[in-house]
Protein backbone atom coordinates (compact mmCIF):
# COMPACT_ATOMS: atom_id res chain seq x y z
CA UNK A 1 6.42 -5.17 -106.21
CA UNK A 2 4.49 -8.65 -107.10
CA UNK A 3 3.47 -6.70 -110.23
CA UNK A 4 6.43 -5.89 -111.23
CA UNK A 5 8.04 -8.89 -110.68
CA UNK A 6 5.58 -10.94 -112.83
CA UNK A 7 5.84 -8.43 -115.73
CA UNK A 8 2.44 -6.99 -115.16
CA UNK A 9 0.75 -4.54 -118.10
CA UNK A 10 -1.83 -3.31 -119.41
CA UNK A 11 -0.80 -3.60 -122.86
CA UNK A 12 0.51 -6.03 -125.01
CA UNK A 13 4.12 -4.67 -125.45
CA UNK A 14 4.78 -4.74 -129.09
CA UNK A 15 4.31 -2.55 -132.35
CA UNK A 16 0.87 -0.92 -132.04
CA UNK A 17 0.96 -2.73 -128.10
CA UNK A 18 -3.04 -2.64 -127.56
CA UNK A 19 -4.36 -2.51 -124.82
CA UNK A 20 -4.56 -5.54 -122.74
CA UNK A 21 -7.31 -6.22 -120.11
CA UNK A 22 -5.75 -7.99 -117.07
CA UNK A 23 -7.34 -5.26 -114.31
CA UNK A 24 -9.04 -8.79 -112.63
CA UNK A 25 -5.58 -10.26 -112.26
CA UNK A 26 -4.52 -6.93 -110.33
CA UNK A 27 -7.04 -6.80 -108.31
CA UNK A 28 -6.94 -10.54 -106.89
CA UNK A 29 -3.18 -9.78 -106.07
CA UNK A 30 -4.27 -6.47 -104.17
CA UNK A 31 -7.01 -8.42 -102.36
CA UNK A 32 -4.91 -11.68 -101.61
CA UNK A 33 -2.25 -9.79 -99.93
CA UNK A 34 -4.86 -7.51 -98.27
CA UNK A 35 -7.15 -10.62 -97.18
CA UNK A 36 -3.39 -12.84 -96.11
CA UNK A 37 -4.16 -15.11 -98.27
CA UNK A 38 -1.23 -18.28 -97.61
CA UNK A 39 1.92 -17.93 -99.56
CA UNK A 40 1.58 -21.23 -100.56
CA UNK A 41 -1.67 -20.47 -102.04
CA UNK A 42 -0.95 -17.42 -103.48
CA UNK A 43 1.34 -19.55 -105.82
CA UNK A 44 -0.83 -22.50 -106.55
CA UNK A 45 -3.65 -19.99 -107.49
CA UNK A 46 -0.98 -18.44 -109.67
CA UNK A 47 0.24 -22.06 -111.37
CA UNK A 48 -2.67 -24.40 -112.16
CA UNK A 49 -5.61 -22.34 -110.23
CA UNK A 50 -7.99 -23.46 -113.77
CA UNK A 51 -6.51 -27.35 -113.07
CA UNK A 52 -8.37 -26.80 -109.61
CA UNK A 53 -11.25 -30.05 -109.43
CA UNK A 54 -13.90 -26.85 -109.42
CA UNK A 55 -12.04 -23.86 -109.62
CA UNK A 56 -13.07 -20.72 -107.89
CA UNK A 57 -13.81 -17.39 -109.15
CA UNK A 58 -10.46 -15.87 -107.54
CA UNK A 59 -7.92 -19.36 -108.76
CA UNK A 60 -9.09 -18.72 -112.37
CA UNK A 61 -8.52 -15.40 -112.31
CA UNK A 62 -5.48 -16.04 -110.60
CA UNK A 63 -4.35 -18.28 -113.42
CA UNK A 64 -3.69 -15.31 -115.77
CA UNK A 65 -0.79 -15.06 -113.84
CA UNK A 66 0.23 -17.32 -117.51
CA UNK A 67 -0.64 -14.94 -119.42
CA UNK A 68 1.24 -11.59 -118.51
CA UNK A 69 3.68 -12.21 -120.84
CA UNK A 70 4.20 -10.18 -124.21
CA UNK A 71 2.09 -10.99 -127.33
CA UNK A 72 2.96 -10.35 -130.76
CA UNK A 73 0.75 -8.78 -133.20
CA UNK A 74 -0.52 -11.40 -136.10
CA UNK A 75 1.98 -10.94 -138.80
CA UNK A 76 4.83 -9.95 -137.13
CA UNK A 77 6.53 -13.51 -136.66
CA UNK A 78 5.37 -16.92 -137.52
CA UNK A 79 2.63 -18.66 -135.24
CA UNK A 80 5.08 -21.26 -133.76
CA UNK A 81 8.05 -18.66 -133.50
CA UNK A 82 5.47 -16.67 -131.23
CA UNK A 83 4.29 -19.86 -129.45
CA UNK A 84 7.90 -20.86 -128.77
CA UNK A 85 8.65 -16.77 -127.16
CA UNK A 86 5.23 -16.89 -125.05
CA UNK A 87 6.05 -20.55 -123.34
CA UNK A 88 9.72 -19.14 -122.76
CA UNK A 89 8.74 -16.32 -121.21
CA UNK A 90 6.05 -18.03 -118.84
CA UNK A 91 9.26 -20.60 -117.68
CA UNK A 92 11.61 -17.38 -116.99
CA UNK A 93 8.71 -15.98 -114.94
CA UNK A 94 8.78 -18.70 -112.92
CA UNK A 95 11.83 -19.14 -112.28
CA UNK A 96 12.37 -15.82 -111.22
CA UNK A 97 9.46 -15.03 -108.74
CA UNK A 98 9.63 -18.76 -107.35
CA UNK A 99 12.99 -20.26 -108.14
CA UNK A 100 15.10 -17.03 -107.53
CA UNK A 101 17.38 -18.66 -110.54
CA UNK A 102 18.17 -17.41 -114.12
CA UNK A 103 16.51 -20.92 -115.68
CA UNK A 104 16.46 -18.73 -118.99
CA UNK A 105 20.27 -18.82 -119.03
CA UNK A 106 19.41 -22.52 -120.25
CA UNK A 107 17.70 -22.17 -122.86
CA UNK A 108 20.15 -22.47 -126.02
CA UNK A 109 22.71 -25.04 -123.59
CA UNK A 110 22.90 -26.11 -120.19
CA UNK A 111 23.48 -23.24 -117.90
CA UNK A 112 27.07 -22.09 -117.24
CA UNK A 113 26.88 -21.15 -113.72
CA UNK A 114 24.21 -22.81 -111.70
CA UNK A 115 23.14 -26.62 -112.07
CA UNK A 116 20.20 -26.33 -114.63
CA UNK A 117 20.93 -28.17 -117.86
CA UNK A 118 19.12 -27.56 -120.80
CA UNK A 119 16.91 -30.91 -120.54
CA UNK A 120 15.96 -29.16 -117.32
CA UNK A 121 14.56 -25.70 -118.57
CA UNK A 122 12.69 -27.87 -121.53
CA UNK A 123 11.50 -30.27 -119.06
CA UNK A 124 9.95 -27.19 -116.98
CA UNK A 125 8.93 -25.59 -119.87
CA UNK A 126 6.79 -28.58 -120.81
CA UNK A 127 4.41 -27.38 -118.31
CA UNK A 128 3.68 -24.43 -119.92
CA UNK A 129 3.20 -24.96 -123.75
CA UNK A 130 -0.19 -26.65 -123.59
CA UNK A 131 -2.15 -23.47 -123.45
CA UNK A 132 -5.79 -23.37 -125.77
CA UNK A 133 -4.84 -20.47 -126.97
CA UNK A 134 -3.88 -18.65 -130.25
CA UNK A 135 -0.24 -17.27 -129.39
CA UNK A 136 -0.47 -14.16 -131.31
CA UNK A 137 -3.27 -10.80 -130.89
CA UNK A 138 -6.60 -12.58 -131.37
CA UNK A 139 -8.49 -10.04 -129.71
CA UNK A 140 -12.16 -10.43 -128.97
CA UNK A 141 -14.03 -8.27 -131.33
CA UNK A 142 -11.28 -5.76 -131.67
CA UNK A 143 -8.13 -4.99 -129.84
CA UNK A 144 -9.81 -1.98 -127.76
CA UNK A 145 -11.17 -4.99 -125.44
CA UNK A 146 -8.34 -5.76 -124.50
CA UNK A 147 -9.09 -9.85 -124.42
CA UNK A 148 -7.65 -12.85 -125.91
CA UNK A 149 -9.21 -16.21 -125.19
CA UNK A 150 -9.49 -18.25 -122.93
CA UNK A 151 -11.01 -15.51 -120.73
CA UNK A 152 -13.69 -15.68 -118.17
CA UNK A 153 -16.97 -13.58 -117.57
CA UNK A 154 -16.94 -11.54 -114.33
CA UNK A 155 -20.68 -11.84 -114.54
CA UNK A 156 -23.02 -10.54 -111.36
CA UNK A 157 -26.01 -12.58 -110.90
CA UNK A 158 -27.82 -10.35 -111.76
CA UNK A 159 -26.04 -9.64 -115.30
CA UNK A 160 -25.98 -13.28 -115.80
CA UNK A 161 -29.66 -13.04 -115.65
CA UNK A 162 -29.95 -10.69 -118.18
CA UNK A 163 -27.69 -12.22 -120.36
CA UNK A 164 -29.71 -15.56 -120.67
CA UNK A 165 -32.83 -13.28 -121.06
CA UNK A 166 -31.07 -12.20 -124.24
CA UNK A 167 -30.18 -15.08 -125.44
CA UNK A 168 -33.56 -16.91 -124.97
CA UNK A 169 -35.10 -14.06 -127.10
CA UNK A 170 -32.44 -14.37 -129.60
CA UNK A 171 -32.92 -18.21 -129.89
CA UNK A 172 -36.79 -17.63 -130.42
CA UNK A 173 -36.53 -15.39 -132.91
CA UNK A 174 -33.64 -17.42 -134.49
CA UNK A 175 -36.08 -20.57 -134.51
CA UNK A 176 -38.98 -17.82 -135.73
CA UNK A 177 -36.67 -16.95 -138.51
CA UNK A 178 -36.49 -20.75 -139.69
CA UNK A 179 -40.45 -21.33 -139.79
CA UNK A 180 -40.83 -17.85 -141.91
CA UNK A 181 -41.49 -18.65 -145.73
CA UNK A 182 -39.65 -15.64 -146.52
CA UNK A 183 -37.75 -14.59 -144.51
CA UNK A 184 -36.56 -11.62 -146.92
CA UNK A 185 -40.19 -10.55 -146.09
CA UNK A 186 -40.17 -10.24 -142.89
CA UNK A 187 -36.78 -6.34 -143.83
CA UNK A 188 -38.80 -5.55 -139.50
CA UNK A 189 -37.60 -9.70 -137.65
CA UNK A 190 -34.67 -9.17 -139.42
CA UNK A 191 -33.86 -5.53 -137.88
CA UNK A 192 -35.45 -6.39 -134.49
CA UNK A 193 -32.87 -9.67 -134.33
CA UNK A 194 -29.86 -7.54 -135.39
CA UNK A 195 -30.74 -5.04 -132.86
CA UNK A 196 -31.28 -7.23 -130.21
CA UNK A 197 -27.54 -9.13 -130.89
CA UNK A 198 -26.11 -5.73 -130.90
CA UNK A 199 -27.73 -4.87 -127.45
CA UNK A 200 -26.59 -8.16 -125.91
CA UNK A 201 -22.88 -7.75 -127.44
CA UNK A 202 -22.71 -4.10 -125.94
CA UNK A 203 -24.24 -5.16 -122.50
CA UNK A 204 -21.58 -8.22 -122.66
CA UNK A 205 -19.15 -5.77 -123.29
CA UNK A 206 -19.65 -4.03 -119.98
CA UNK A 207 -18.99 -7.28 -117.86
CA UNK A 208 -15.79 -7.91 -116.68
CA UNK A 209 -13.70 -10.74 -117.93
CA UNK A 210 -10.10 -11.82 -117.20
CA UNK A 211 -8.13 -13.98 -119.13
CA UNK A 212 -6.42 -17.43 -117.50
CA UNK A 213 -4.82 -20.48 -118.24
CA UNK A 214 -6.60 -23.38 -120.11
CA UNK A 215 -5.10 -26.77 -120.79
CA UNK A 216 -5.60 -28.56 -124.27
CA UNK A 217 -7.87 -31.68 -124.11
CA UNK A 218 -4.39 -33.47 -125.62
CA UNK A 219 -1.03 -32.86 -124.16
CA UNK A 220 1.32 -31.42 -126.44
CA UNK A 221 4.82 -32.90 -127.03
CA UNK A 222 7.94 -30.87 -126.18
CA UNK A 223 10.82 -31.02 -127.55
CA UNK A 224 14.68 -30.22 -126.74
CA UNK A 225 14.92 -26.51 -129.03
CA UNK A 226 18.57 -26.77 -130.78
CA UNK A 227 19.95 -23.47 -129.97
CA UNK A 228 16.61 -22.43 -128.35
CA UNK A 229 15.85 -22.16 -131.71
CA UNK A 230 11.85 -22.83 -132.34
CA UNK A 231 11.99 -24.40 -135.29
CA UNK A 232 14.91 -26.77 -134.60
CA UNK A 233 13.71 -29.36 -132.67
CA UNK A 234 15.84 -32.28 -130.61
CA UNK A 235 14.97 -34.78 -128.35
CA UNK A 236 11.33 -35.12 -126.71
CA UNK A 237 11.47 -34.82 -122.83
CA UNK A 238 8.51 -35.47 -120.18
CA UNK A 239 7.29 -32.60 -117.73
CA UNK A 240 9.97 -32.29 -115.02
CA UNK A 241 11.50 -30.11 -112.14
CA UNK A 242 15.33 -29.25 -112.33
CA UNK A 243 16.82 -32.72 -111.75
CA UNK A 244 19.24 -30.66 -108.78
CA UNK A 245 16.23 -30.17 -106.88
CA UNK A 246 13.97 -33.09 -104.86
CA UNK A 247 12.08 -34.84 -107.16
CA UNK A 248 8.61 -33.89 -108.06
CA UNK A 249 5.79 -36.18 -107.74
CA UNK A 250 3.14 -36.15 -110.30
CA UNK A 251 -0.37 -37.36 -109.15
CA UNK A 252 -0.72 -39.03 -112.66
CA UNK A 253 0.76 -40.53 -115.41
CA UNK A 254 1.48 -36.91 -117.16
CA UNK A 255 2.55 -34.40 -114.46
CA UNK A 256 0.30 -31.39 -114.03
CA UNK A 257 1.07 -27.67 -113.19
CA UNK A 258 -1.26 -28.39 -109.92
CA UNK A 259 1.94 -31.20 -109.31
CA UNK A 260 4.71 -28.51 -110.35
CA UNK A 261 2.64 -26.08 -107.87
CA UNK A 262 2.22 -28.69 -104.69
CA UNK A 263 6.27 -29.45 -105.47
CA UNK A 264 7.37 -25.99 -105.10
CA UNK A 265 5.55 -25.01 -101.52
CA UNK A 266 6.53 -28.34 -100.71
CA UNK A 267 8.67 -28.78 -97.12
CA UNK A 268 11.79 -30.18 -98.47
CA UNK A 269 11.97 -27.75 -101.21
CA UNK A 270 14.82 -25.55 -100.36
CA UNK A 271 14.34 -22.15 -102.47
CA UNK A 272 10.56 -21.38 -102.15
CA UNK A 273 10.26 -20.11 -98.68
CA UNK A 274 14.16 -18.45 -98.99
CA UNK A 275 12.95 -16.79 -101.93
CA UNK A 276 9.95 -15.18 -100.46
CA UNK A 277 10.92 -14.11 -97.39
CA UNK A 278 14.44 -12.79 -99.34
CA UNK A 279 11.89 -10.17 -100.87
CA UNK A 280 9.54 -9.39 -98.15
CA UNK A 281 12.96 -8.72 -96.19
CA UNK A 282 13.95 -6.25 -99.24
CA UNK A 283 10.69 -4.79 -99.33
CA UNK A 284 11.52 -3.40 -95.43
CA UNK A 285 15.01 -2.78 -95.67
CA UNK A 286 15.32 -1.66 -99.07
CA UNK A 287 17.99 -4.87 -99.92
CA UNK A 288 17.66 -8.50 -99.55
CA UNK A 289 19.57 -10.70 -96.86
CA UNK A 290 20.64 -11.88 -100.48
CA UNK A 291 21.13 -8.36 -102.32
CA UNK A 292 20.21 -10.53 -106.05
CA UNK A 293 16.60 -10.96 -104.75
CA UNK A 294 16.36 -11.63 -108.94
CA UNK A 295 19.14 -14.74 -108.35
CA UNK A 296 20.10 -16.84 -105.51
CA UNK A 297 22.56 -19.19 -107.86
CA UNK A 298 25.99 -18.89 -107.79
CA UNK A 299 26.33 -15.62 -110.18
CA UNK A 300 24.34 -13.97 -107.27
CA UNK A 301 25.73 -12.58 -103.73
CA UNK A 302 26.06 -15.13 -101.10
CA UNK A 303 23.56 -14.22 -97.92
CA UNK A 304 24.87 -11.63 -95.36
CA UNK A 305 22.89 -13.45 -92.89
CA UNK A 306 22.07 -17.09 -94.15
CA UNK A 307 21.40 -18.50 -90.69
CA UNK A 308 18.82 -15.61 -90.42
CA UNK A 309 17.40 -16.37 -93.63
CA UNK A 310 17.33 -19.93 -93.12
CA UNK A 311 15.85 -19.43 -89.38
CA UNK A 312 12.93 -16.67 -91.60
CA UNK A 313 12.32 -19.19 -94.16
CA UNK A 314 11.39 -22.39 -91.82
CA UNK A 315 9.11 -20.36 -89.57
CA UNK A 316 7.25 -19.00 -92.26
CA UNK A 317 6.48 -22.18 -93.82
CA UNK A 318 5.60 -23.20 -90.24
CA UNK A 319 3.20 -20.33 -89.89
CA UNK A 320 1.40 -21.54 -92.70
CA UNK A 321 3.19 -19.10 -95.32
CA UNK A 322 1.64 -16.38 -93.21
CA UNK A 323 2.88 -13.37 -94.83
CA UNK A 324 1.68 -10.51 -92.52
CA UNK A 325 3.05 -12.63 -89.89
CA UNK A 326 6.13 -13.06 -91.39
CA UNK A 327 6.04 -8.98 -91.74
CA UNK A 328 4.90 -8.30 -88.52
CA UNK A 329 7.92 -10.86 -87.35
CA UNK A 330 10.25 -8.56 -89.48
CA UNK A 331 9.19 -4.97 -88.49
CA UNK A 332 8.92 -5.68 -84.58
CA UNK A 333 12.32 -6.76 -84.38
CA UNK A 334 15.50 -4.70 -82.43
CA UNK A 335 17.48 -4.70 -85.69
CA UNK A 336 14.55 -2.95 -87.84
CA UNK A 337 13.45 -0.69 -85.08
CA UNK A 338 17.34 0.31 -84.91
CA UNK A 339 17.94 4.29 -85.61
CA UNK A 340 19.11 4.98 -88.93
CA UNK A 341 21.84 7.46 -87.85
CA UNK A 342 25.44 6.16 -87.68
CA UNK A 343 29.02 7.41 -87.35
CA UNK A 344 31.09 8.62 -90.17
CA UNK A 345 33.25 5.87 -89.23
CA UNK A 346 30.54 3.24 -89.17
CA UNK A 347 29.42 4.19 -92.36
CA UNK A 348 32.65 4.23 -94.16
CA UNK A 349 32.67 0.49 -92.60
CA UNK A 350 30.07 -0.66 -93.70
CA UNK A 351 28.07 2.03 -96.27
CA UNK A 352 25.23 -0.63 -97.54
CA UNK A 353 24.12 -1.43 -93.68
CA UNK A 354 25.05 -5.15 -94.46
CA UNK A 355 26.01 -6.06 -91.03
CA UNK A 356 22.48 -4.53 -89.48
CA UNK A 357 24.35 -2.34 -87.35
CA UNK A 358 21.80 0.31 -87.59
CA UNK A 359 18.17 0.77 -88.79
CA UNK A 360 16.96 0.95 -92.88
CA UNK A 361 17.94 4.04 -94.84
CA UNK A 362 17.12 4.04 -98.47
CA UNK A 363 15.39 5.64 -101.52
CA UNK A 364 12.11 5.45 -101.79
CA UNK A 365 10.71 4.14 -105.16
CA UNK A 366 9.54 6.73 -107.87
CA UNK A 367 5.77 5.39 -107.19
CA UNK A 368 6.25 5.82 -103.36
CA UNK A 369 7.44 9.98 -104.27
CA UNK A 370 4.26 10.17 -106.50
CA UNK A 371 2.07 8.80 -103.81
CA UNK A 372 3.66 10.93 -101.03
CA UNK A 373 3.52 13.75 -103.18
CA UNK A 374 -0.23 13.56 -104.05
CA UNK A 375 -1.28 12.80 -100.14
CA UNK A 376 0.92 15.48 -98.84
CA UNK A 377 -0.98 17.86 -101.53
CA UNK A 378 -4.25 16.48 -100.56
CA UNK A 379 -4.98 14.46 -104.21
CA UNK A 380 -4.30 10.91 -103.51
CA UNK A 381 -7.30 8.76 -104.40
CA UNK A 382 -8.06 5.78 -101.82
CA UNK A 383 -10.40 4.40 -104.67
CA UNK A 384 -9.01 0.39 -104.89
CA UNK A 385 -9.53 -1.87 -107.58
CA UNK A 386 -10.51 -0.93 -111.19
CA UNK A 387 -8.63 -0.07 -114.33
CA UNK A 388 -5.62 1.46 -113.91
């Protein structure tokens, strides 16, 4: 469900769409739900795990929760159009997995429906457009690899080993090269060094890598877009949260996304916990206490139990965003352990099951009916983590 939320894929979405390598990102959200890793963490990792002091392994990799968004081939629209669709798209992200709010509506004029004006979505967005990156398909020595930088090596000890053995041979014979007379001469150094670079790039290639988020050494302006238009311009605004929320506080002159992260699990922030436990509530009855998991503003349904999610929401911030707790609080309880069957009467009532008058009845998903399928039939593989 995370996965889908966040626009997960393992290609880059457009015209020839090559592949795109983000199978370390996958596997850190499989392992931090598996391990119960703390909501709250979950989305720092996810926001500013590279502004970490020294990041970890797992917050790097969870940074490239940034870069799941589409990416346009070179040539297909101009750099800064591109740069201007990636940033957007990171901001709409956002709001939707943490927010629970359409901030995107904002993006050509203030929003017509909820309280987000379009100072606020630029202002949010100025987080996001600092990336050192190229915004179009730069991939690292070909498309099939699936990488654009800034990516990180996955590198054992051991491979890390061999790859400064490599390199130590290929800076001797580079420096052997340079005290040859002629080094046209020497048709066998030359072969020997080309062969060994070829061995190191193809053992490189074998390592893992996952791209993440890296900030430029200087921050870049933003800018009010006229019309969400990228090449139009207005008036500069400073990194921000929605002014109709508490007010975020940076821990410098220039807020960070570490300070946008630290403002949204913070306890006076009203949506983060109600959004979470909205969705872990949908994921075990099949709909949300508010049915628009997608948008808890005003164009969304009102709760059909807001003291229930309110009562959800504070404990599992008090837990310590424990989400198998939170689960555990939500599948042990006389309204989910309920039987499913009802009256013809009670179902013409109330067909959806909004008032919890009896247990969960839904669909299952079409990934649920392959899985069921292939462990009914004996075929499901248990293998985790990997390519896809």
């Amino acid at each position: 469900y995370w996965l889908d939320l966040v626009r997960f894929a393992d290609s880059n979405g457009m015209h020839k769409d090559f592949y795109r390598n983000h199978v370390a990102y996958r596997d850190w959200v499989i392992r931090a739900f598996n391990d119960n890793l703390g909501y709250d963490d979950f989305l720092r990792y996810q926001l500013a795990g590279d502004l970490y002091p020294q990041p970890s392994r797992d917050q790097l990799i969870a940074s490239g929760f940034n870069r799941l968004h589409l990416i346009i081939d070179v040539g297909t629209a101009l750099p800064e159009e591109s740069f201007t669709k990636n940033v957007i798209a990171r901001v709409t992200s956002v709001g939707t997995a943490f927010l629970g709010l359409t901030v995107h509506c904002a993006q050509c004029h203030d929003h017509k429906f909820d309280p987000i004006t379009q100072r606020d979505f630029y202002s949010l967005s100025a987080f996001f457009n600092n990336i050192d990156a190229e915004p179009e398909t730069v991939s690292r020595r070909g498309p099939k690899q699936g990488l654009q930088p800034p990516f990180i090596s996955l590198a054992t000890p051991e491979q890390q080993e061999q790859l400064d053995q490599f390199d130590q041979a290929i800076a001797q014979l580079t420096a052997m090269k340079k005290l040859a007379a002629d080094v046209e001469a020497d048709e066998e150094l030359l072969a020997f060094s080309k062969r060994l670079e070829q061995e190191r790039m193809k053992f490189d290639d074998s390592i893992p890598k996952a791209m993440v988020m890296k900030e430029r050494q200087t921050v870049r302006p933003s800018f009010i877009l006229e019309r969400g238009q990228y090449d139009a311009p207005g008036e500069q605004v400073a990194r921000n949260a929605p002014a109709f929320l508490p007010p975020l506080k940076p821990s410098a002159e220039v807020a960070s996304r570490l300070d946008l992260a630290e403002w949204f699990v913070a306890t006076e922030h009203p949506l983060t916990a109600r959004v979470a436990v909205n969705r872990f509530w949908q994921q075990c009855f099949g709909v949300g206490l508010v049915k628009t998991s997608e948008d808890l503003g005003n164009q969304g349904e009102v709760p059909s139990h807001p003291e229930l999610l309110d009562f959800l929401a504070v404990s599992f911030v008090e837990s310590g965003w424990d989400v198998k707790a939170l689960l555990k609080q939500i599948v042990m309880s006389k309204t989910y352990r309920q039987s499913s069957k009802s009256t013809p009467e009670q179902f013409r009532a109330d067909a959806e099951n909004r008032l919890l008058a009896r247990g969960p009845r839904y669909r299952l998903d079409a990934e649920m009916i392959r899985d069921q399928i292939l462990a009914t039939s004996g075929l499901l593989s248990k293998k985790m983590y990997g390519p896809s």
